[in-house]
PDB file of N, CA and C in Angstrom:
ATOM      1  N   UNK A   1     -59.377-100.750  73.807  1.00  0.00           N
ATOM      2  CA  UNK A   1     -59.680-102.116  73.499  1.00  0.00           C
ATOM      3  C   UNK A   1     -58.406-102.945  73.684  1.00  0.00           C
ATOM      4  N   UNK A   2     -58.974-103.846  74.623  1.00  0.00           N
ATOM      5  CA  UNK A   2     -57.646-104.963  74.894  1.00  0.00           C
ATOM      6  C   UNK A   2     -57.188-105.501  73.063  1.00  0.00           C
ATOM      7  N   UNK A   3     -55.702-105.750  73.165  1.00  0.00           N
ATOM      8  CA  UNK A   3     -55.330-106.821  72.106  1.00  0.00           C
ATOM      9  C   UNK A   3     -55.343-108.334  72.128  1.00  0.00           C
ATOM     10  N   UNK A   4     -55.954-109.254  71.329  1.00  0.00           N
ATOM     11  CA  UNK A   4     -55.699-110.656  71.550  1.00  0.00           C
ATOM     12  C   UNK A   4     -54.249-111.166  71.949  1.00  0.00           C
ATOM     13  N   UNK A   5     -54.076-111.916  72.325  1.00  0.00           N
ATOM     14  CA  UNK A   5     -53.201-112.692  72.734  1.00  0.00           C
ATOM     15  C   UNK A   5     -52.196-112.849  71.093  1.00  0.00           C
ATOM     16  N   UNK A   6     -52.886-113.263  69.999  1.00  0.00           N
ATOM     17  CA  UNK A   6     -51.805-113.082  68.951  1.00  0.00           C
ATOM     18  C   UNK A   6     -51.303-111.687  68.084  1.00  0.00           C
ATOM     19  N   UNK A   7     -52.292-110.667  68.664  1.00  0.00           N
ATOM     20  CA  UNK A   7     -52.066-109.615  68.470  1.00  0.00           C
ATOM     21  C   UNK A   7     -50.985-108.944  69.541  1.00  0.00           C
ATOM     22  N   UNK A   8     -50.857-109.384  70.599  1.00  0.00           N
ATOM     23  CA  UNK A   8     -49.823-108.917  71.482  1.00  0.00           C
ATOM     24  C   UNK A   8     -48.733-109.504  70.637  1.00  0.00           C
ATOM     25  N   UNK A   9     -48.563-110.897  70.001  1.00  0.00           N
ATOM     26  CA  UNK A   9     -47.474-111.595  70.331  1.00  0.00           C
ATOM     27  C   UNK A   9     -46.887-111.340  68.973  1.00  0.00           C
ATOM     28  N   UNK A  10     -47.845-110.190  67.553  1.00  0.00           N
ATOM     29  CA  UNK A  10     -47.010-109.720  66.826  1.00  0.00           C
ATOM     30  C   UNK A  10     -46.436-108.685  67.078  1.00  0.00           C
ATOM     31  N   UNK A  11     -47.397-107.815  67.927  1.00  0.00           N
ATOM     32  CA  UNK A  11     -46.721-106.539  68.253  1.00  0.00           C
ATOM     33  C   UNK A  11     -45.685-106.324  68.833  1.00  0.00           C
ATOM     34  N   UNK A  12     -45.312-107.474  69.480  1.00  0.00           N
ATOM     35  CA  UNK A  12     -43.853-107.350  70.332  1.00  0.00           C
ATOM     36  C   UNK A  12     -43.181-108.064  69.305  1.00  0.00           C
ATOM     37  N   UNK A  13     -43.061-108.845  68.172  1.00  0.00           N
ATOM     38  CA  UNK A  13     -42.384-109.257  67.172  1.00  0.00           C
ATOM     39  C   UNK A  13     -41.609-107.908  66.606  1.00  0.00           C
ATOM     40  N   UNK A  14     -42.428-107.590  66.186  1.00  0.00           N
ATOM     41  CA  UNK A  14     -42.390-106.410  65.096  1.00  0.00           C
ATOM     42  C   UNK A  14     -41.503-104.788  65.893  1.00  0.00           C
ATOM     43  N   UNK A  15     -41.953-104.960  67.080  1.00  0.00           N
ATOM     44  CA  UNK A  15     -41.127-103.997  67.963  1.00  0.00           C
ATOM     45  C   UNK A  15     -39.449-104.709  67.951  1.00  0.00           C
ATOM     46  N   UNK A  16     -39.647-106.080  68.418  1.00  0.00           N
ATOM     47  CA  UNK A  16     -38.081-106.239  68.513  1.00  0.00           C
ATOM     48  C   UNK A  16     -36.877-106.621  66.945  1.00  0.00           C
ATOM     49  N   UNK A  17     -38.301-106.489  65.815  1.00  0.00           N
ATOM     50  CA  UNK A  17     -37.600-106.301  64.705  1.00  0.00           C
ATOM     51  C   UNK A  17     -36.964-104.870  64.456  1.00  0.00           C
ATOM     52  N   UNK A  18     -37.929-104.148  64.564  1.00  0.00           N
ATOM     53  CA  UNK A  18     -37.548-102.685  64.511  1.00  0.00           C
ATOM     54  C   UNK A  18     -36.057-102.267  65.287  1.00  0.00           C
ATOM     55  N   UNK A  19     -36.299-102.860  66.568  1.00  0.00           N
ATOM     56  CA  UNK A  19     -34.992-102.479  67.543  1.00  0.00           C
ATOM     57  C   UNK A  19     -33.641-102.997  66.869  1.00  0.00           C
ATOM     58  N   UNK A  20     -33.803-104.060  66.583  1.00  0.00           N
ATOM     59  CA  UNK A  20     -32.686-105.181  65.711  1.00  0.00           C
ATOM     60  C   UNK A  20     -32.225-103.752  64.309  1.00  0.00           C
ATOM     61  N   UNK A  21     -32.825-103.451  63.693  1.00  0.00           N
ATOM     62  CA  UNK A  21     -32.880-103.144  62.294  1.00  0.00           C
ATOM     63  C   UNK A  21     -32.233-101.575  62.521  1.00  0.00           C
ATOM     64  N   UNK A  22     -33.239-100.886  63.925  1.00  0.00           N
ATOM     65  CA  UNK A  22     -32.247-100.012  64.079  1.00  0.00           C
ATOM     66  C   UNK A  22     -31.527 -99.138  64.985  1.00  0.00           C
ATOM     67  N   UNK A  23     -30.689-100.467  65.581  1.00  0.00           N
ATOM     68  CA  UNK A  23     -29.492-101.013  66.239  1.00  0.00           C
ATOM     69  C   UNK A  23     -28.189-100.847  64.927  1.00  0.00           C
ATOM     70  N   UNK A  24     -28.562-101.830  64.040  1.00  0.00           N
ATOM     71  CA  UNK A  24     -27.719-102.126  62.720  1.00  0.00           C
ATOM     72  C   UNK A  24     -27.846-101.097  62.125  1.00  0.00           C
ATOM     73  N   UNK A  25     -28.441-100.124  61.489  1.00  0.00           N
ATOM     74  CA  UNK A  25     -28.887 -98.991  59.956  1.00  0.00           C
ATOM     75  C   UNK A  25     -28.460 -98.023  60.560  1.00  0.00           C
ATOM     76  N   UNK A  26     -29.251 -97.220  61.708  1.00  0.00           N
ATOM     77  CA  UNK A  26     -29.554 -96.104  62.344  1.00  0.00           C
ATOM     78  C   UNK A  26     -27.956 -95.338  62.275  1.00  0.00           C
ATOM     79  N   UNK A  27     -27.276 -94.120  62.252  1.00  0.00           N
ATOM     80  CA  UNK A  27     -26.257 -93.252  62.638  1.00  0.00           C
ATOM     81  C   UNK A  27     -26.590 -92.960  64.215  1.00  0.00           C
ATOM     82  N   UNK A  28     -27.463 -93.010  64.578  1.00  0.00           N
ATOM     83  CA  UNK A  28     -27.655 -92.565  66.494  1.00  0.00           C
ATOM     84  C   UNK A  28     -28.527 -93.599  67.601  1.00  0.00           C
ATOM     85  N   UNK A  29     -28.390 -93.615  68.829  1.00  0.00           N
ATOM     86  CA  UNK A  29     -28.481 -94.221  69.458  1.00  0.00           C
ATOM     87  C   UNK A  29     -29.886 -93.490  69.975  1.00  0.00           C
ATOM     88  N   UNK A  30     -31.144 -93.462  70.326  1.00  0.00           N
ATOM     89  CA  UNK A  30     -31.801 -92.676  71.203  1.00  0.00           C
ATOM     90  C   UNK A  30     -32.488 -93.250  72.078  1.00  0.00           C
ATOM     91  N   UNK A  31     -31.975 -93.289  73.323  1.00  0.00           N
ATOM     92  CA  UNK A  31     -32.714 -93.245  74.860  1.00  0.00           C
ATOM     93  C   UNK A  31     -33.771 -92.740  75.434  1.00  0.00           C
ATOM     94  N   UNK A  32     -34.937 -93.213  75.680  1.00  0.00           N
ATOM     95  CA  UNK A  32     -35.776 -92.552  76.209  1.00  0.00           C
ATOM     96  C   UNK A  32     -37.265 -92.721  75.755  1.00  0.00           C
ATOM     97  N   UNK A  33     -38.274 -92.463  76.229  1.00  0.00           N
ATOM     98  CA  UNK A  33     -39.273 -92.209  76.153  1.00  0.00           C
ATOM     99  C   UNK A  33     -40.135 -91.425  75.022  1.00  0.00           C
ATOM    100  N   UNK A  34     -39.228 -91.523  73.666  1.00  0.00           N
ATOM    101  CA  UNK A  34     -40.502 -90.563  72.612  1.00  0.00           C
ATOM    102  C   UNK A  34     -39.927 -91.067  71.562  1.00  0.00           C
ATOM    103  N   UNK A  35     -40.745 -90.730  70.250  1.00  0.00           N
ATOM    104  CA  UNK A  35     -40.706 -91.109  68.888  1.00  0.00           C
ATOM    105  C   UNK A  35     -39.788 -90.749  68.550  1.00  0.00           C
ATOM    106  N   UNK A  36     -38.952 -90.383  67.452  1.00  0.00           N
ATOM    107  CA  UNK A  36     -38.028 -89.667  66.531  1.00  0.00           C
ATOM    108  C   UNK A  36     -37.766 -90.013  65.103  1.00  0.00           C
ATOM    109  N   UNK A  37     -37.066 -89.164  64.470  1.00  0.00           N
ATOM    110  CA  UNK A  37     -36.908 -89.090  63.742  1.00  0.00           C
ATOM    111  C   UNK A  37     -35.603 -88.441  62.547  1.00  0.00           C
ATOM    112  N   UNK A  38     -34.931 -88.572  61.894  1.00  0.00           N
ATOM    113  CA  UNK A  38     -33.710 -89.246  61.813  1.00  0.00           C
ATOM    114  C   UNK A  38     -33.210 -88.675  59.958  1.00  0.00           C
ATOM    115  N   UNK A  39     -32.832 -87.138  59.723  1.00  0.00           N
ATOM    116  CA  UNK A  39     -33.030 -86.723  58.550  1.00  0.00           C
ATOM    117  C   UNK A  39     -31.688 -86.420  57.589  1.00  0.00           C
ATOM    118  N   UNK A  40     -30.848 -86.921  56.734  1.00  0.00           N
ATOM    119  CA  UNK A  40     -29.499 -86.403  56.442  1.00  0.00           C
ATOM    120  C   UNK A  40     -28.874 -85.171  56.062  1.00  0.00           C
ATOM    121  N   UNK A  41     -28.277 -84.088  56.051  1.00  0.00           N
ATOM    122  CA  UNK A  41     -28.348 -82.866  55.659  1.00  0.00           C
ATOM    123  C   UNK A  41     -26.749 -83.948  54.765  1.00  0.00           C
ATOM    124  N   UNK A  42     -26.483 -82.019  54.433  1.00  0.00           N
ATOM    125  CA  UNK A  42     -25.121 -82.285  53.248  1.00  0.00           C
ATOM    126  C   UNK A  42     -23.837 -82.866  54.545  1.00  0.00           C
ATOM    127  N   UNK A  43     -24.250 -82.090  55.578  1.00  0.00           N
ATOM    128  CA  UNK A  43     -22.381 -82.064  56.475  1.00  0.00           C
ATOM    129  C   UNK A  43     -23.173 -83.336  57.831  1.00  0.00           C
ATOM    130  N   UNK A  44     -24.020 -83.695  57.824  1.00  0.00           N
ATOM    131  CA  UNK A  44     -24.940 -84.314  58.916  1.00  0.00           C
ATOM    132  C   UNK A  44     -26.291 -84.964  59.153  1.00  0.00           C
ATOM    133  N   UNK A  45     -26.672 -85.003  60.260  1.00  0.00           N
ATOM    134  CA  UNK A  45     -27.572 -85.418  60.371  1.00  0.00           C
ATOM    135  C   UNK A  45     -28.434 -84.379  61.153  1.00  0.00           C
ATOM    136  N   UNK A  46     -30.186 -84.336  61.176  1.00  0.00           N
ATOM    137  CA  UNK A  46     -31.146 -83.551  61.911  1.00  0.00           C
ATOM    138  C   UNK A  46     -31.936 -84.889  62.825  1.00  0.00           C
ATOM    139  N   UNK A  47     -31.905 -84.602  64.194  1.00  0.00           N
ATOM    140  CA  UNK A  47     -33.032 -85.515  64.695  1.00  0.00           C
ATOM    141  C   UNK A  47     -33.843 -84.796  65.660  1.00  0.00           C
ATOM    142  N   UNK A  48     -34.949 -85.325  65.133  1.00  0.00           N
ATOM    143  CA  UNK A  48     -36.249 -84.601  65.625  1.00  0.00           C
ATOM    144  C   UNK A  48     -36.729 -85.583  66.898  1.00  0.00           C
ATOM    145  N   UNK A  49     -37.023 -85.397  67.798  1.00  0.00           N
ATOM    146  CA  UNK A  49     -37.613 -85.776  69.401  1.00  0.00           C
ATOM    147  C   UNK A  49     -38.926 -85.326  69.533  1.00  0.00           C
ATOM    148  N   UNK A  50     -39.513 -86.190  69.660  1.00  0.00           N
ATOM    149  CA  UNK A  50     -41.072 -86.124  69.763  1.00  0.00           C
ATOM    150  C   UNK A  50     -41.808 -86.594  70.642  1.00  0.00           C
ATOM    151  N   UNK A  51     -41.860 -85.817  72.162  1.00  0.00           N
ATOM    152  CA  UNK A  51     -42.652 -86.399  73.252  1.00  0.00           C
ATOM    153  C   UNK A  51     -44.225 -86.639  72.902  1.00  0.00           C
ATOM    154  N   UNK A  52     -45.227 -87.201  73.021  1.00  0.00           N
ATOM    155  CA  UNK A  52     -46.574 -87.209  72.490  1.00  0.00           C
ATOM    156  C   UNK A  52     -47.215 -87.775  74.270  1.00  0.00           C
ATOM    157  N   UNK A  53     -46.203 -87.744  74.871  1.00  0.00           N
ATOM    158  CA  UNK A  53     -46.869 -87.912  76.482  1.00  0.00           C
ATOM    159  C   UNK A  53     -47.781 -86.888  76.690  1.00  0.00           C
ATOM    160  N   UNK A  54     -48.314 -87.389  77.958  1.00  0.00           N
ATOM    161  CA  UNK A  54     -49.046 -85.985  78.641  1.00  0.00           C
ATOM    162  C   UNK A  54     -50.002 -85.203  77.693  1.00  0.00           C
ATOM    163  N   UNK A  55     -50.469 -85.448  76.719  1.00  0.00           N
ATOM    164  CA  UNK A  55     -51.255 -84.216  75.699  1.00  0.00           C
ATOM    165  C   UNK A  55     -52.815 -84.954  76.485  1.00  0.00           C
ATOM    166  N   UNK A  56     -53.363 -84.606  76.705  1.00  0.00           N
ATOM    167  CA  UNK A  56     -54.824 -84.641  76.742  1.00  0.00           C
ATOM    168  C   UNK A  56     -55.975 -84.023  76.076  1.00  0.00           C
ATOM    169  N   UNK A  57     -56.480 -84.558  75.150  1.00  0.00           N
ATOM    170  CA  UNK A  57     -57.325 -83.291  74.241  1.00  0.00           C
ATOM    171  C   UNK A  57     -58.697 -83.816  74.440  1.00  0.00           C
ATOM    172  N   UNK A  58     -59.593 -82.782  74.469  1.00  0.00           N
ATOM    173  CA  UNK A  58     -60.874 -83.181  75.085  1.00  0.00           C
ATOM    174  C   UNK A  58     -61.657 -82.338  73.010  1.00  0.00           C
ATOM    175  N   UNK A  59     -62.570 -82.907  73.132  1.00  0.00           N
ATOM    176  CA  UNK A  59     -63.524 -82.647  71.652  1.00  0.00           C
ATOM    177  C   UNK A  59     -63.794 -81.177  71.242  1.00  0.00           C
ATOM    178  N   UNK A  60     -63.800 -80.133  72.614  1.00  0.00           N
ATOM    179  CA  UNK A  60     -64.297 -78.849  72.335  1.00  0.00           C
ATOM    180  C   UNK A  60     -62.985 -77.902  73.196  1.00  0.00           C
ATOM    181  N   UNK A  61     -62.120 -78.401  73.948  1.00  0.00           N
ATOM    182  CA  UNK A  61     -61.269 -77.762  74.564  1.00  0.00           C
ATOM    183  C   UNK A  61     -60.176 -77.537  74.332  1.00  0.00           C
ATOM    184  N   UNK A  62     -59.135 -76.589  74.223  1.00  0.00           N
ATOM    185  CA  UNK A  62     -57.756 -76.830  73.727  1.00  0.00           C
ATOM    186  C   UNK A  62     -56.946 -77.879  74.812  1.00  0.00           C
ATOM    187  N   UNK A  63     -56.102 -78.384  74.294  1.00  0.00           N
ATOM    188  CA  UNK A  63     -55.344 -79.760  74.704  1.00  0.00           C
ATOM    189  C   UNK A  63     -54.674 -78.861  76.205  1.00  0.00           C
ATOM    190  N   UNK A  64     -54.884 -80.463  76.719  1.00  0.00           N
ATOM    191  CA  UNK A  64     -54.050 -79.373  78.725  1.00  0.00           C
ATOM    192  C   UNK A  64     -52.884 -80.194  78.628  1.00  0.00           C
ATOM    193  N   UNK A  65     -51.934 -80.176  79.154  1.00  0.00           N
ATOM    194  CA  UNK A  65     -50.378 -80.260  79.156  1.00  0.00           C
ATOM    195  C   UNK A  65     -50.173 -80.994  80.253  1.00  0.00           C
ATOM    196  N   UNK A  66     -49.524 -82.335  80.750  1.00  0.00           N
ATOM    197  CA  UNK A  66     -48.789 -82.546  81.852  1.00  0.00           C
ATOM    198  C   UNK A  66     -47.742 -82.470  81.944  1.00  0.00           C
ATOM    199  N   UNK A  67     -47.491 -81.824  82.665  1.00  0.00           N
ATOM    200  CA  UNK A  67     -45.650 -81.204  83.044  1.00  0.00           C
ATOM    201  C   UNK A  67     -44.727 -82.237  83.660  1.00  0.00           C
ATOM    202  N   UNK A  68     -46.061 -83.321  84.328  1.00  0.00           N
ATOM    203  CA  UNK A  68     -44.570 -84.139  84.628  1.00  0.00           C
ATOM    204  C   UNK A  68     -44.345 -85.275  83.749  1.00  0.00           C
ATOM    205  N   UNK A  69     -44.819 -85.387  82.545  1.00  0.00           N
ATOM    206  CA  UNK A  69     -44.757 -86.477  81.540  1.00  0.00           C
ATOM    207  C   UNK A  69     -43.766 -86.003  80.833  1.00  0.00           C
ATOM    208  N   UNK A  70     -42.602 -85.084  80.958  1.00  0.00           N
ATOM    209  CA  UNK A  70     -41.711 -84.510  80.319  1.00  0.00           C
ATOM    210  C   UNK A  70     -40.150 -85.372  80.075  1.00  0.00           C
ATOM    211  N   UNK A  71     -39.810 -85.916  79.076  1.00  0.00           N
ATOM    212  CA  UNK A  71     -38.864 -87.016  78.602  1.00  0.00           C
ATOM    213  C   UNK A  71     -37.481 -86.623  79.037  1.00  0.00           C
ATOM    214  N   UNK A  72     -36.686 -87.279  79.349  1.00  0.00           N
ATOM    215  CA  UNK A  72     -35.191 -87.328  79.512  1.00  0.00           C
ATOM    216  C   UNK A  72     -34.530 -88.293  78.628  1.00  0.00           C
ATOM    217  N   UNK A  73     -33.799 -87.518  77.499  1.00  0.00           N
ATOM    218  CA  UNK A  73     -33.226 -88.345  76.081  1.00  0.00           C
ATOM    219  C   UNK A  73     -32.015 -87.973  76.222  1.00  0.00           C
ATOM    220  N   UNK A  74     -31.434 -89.585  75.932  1.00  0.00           N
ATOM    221  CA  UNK A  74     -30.197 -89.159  75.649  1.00  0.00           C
ATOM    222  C   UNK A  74     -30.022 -90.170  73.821  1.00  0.00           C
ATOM    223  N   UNK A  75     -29.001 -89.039  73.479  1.00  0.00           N
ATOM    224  CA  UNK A  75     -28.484 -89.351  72.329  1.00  0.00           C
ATOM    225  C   UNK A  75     -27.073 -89.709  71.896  1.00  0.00           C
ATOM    226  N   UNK A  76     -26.655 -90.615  70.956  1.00  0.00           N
ATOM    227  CA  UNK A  76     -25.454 -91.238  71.025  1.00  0.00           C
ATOM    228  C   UNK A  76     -25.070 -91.338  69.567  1.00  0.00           C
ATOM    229  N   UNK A  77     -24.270 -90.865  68.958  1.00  0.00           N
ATOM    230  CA  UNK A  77     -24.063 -91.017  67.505  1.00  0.00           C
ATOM    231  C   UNK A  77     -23.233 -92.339  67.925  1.00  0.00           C
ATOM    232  N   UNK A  78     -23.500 -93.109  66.565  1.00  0.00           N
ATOM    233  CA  UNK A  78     -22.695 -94.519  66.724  1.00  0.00           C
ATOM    234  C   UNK A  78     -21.149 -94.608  65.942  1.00  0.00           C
ATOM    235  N   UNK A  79     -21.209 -93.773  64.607  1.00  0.00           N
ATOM    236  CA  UNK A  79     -20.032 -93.478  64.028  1.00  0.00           C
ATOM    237  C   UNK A  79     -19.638 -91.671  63.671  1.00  0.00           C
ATOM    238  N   UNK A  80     -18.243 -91.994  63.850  1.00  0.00           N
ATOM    239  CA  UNK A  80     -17.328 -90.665  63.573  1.00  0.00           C
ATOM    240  C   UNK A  80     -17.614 -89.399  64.571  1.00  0.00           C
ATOM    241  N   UNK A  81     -17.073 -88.317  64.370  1.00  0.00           N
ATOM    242  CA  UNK A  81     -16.612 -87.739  65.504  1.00  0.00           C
ATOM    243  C   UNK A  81     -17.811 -85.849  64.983  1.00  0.00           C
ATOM    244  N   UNK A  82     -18.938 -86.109  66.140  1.00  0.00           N
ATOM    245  CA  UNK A  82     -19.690 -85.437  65.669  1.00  0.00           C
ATOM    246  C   UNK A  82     -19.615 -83.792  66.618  1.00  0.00           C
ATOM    247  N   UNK A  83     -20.854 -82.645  66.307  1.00  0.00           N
ATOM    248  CA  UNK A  83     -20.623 -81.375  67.213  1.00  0.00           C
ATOM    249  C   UNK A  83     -22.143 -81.290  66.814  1.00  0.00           C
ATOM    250  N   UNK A  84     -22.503 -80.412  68.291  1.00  0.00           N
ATOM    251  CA  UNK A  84     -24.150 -80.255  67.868  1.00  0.00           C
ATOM    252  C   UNK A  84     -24.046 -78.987  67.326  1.00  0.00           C
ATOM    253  N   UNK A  85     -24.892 -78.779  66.265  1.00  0.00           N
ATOM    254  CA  UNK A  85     -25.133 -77.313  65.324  1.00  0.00           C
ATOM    255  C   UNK A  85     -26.065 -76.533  65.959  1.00  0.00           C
ATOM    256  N   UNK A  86     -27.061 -77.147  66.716  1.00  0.00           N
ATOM    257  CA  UNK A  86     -27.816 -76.333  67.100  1.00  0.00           C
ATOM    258  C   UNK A  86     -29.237 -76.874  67.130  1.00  0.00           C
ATOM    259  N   UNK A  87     -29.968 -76.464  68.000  1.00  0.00           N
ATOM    260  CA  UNK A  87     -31.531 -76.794  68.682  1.00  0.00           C
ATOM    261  C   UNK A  87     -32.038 -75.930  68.353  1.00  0.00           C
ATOM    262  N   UNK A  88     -32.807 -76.400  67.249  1.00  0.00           N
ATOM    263  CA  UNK A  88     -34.224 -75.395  66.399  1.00  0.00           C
ATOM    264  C   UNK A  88     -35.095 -75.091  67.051  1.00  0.00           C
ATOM    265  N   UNK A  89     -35.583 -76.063  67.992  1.00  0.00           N
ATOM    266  CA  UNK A  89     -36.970 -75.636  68.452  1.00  0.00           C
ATOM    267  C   UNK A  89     -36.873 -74.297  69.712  1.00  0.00           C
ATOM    268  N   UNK A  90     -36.701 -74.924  71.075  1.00  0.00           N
ATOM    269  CA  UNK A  90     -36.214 -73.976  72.229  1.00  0.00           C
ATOM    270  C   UNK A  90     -34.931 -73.289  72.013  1.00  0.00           C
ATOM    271  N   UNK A  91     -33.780 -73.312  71.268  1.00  0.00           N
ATOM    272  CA  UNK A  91     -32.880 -72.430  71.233  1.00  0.00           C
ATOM    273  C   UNK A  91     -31.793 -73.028  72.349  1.00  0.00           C
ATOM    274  N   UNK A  92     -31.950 -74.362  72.603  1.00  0.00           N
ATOM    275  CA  UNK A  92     -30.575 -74.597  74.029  1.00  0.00           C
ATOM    276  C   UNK A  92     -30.149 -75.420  73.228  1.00  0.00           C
ATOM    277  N   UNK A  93     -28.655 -75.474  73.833  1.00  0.00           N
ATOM    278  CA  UNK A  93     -27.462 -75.656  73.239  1.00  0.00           C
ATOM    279  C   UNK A  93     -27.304 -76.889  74.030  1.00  0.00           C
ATOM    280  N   UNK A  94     -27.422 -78.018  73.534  1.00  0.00           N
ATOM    281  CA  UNK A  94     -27.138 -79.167  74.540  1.00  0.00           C
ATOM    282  C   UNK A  94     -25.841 -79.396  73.992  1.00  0.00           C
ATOM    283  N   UNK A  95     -24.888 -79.880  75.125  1.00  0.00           N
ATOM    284  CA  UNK A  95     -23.666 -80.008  74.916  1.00  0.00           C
ATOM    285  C   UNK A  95     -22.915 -81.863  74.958  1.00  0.00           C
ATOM    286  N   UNK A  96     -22.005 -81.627  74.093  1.00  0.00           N
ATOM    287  CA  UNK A  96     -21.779 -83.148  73.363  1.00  0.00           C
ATOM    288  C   UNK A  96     -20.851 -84.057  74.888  1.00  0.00           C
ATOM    289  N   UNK A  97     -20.887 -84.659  75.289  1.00  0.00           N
ATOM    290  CA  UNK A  97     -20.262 -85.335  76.288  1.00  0.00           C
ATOM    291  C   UNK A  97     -19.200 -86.639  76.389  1.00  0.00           C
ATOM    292  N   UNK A  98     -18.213 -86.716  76.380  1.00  0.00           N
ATOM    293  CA  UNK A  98     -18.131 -88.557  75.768  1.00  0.00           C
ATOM    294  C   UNK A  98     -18.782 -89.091  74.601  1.00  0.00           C
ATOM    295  N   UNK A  99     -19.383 -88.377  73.483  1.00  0.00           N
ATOM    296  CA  UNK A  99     -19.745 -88.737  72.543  1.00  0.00           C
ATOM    297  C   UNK A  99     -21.376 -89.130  72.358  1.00  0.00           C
ATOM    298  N   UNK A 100     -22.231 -88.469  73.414  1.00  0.00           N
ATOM    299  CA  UNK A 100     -23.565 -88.311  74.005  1.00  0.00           C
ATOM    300  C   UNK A 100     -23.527 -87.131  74.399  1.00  0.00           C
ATOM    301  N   UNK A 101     -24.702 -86.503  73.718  1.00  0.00           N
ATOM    302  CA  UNK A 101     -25.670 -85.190  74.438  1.00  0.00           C
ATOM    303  C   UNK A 101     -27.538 -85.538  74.782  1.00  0.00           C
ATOM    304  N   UNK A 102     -27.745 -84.664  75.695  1.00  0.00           N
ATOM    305  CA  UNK A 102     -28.743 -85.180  76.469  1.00  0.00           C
ATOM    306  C   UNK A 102     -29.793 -83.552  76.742  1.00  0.00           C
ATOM    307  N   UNK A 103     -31.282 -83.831  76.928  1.00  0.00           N
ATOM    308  CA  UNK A 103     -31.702 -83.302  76.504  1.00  0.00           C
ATOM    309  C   UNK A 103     -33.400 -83.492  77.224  1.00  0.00           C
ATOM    310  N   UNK A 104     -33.953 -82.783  77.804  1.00  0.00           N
ATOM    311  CA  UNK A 104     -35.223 -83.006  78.299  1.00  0.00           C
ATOM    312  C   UNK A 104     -36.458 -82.715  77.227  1.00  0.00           C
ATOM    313  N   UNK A 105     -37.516 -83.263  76.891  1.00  0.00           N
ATOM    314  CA  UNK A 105     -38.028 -82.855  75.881  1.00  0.00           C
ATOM    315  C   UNK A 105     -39.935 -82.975  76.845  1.00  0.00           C
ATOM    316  N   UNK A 106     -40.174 -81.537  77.000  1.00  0.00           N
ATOM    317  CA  UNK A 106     -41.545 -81.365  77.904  1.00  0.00           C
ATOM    318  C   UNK A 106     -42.542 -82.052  77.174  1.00  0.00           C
ATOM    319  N   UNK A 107     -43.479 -82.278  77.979  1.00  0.00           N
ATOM    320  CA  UNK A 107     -45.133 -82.937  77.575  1.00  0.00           C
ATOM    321  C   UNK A 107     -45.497 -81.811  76.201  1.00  0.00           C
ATOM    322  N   UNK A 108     -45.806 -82.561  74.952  1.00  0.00           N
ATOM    323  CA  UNK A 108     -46.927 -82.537  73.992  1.00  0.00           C
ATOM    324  C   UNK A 108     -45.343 -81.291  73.128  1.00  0.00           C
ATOM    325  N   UNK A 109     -44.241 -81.521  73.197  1.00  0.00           N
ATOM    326  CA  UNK A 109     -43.174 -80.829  72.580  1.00  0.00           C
ATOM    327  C   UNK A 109     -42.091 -81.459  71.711  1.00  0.00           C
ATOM    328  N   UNK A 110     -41.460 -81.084  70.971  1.00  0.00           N
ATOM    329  CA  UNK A 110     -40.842 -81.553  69.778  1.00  0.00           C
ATOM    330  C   UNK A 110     -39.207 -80.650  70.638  1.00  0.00           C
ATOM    331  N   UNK A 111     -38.332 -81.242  69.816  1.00  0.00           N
ATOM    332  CA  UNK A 111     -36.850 -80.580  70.075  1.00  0.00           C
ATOM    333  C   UNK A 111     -36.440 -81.074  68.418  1.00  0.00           C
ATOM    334  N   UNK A 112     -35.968 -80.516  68.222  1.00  0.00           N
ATOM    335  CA  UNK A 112     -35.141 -81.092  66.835  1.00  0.00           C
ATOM    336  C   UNK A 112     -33.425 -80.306  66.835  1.00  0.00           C
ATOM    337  N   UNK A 113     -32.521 -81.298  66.649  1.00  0.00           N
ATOM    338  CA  UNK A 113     -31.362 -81.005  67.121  1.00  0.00           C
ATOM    339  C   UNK A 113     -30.510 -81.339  65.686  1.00  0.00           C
ATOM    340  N   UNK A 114     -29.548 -80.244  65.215  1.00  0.00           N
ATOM    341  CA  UNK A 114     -28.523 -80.756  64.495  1.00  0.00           C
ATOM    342  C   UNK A 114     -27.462 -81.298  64.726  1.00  0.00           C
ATOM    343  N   UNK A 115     -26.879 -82.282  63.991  1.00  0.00           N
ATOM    344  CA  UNK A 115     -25.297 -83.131  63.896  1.00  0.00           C
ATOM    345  C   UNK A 115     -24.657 -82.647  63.349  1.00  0.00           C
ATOM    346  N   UNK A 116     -23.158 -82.115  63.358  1.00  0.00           N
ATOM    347  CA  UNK A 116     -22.484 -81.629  62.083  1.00  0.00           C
ATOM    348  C   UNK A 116     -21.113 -82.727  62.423  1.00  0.00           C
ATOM    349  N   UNK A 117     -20.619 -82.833  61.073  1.00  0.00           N
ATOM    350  CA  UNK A 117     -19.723 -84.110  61.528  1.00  0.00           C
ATOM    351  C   UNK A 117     -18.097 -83.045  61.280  1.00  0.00           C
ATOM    352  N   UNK A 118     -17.272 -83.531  62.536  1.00  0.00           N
ATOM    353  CA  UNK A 118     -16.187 -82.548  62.397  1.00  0.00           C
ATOM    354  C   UNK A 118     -15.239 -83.187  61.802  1.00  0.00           C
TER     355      UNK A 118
END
């Protein structure tokens, strides 16, 4: 169902509030194409990557996968001098770069990555 015309014109309100809010609050920067999510431990931070592309689920069938709806994220801590702890989900070690690590996250898949602050 199409949105009205003032329903578009909150939804893009409310998106570029969000961006504003967290631009300013947020500890990380994230690039790309999927949801996330953003958790504090004692020494860091956990962020979870959440592609929801590509899932197709039909009423009686298990969900089919598109492989090429698969995300390219990059991540950017904004303060202090961080090391990745480690990738819960697949087990790869994405490596910290200039202060960005980066990270493909496949159709209908989660990555969740630790921060440890050095």
């Amino acid at each position: 169902m199409a949105l009205l015309p003032y329903e578009e014109q909150f939804k893009n309100e409310v998106r570029r509030l969000y961006d504003q809010l967290a631009e300013k609050f947020l500890p990380v920067r994230v690039e790309g194409d999927v949801d996330y999510y953003i958790s504090r431990t004692r020494d860091g931070w956990v962020i979870g990557l959440i592609n929801h592309q590509g899932v197709v689920k039909r009423a009686v069938s298990p969900a089919e996968l598109d492989e090429s709806k698969r995300q390219h994220v990059r991540v950017t801590p904004k303060y202090g001098t961080w090391e990745i702890g480690k990738e819960w989900v697949a087990g790869e070690q994405p490596v910290m770069r200039d202060g960005t690590f980066e990270l493909v996250v496949p159709a209908g898949e989660t990555r969740i990555v630790e921060l440890r602050s050095r």
